[in-house]
Protein backbone atom coordinates (compact mmCIF):
# COMPACT_ATOMS: atom_id res chain seq x y z
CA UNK A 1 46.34 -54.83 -51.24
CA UNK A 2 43.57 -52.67 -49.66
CA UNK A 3 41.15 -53.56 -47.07
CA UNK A 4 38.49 -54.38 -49.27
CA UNK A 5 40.31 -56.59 -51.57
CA UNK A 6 41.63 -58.17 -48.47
CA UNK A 7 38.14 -59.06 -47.19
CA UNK A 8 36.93 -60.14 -50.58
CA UNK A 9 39.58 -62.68 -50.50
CA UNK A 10 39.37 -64.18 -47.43
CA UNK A 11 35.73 -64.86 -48.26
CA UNK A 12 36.60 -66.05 -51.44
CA UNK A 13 39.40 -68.42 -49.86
CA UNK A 14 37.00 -69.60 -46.77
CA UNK A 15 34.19 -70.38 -49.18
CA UNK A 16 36.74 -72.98 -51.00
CA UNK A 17 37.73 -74.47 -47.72
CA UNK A 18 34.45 -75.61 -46.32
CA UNK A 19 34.12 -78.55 -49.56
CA UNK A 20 37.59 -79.56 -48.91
CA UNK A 21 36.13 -79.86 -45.37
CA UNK A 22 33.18 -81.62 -46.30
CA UNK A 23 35.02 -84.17 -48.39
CA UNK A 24 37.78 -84.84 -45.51
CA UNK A 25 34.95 -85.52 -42.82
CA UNK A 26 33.23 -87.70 -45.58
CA UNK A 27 36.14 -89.99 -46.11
CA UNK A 28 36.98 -90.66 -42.28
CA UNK A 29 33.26 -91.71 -42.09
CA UNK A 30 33.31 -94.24 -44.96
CA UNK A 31 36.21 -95.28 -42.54
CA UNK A 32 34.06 -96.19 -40.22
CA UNK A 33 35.40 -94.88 -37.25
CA UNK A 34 35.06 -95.86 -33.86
CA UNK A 35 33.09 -92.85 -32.04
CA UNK A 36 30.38 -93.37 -29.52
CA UNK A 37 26.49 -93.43 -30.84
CA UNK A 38 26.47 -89.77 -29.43
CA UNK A 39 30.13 -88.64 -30.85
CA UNK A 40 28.83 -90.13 -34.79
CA UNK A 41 25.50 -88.29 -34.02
CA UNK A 42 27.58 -85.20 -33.38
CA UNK A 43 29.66 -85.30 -36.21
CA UNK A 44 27.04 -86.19 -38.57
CA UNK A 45 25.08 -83.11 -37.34
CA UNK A 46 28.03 -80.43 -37.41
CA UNK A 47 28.96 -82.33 -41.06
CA UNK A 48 25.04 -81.08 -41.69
CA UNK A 49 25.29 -77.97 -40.35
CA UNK A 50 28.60 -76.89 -41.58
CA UNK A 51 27.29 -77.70 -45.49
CA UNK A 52 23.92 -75.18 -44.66
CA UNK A 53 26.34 -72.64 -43.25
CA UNK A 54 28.36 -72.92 -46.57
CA UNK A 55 25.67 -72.52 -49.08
CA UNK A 56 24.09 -69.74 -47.30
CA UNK A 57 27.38 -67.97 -47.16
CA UNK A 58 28.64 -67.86 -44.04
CA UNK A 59 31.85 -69.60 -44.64
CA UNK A 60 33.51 -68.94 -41.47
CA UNK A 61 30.72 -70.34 -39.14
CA UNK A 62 30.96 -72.83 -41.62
CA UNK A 63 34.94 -73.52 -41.18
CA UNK A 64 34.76 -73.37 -37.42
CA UNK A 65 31.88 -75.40 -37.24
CA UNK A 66 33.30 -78.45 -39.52
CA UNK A 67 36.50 -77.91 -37.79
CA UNK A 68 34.28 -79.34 -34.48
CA UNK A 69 33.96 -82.13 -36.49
CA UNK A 70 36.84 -82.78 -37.57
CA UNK A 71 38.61 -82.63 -34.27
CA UNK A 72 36.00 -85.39 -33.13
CA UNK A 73 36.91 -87.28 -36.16
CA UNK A 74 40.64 -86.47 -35.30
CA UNK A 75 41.73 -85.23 -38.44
C-alpha cells in the first residue's frame, strides 16, 4: 500500500470513528451518570466540540478530543 493510500485511509477510518464516539458518550449520558456539575459541563462541551471537529474534517482532533470525554465518562 503506498503512502498516499495509507493516509487516505486512516482519514477515511478516523472519520467513521468519531459517530461511533458520539453515540457511546450519548448512551452513558442517558445513563445518567454521576459526574460533578463541572465534570457533566465538561463532557457535554468536549461531546460538542468533538461533533464540530468531525464535520469540519478534522477527525483526529475530533477522536482525541471525544476520547477526553470518554475517559471522564469512563468508558
Amino acid at each position: 500500500m503506498t503512502l498516499t493510500a495509507l493516509v487516505a485511509f486512516s482519514g477515511t477510518a478516523l472519520a467513521f470513528h468519531c459517530p461511533a464516539d458520539m453515540k457511546k458518550i450519548d448512551a452513558a449520558l442517558d445513563k445518567k451518570p454521576t459526574l460533578s456539575t463541572e465534570q457533566m459541563g465538561e463532557v457535554k462541551k468536549l461531546r460538542t466540540d468533538g461533533e464540530a471537529l468531525h464535520k469540519a474534517g478534522k477527525h483526529q482532533e475530533s477522536v482525541d478530543t471525544l476520547a477526553k470525554a470518554m475517559k471522564i465518562l469512563g468508558i
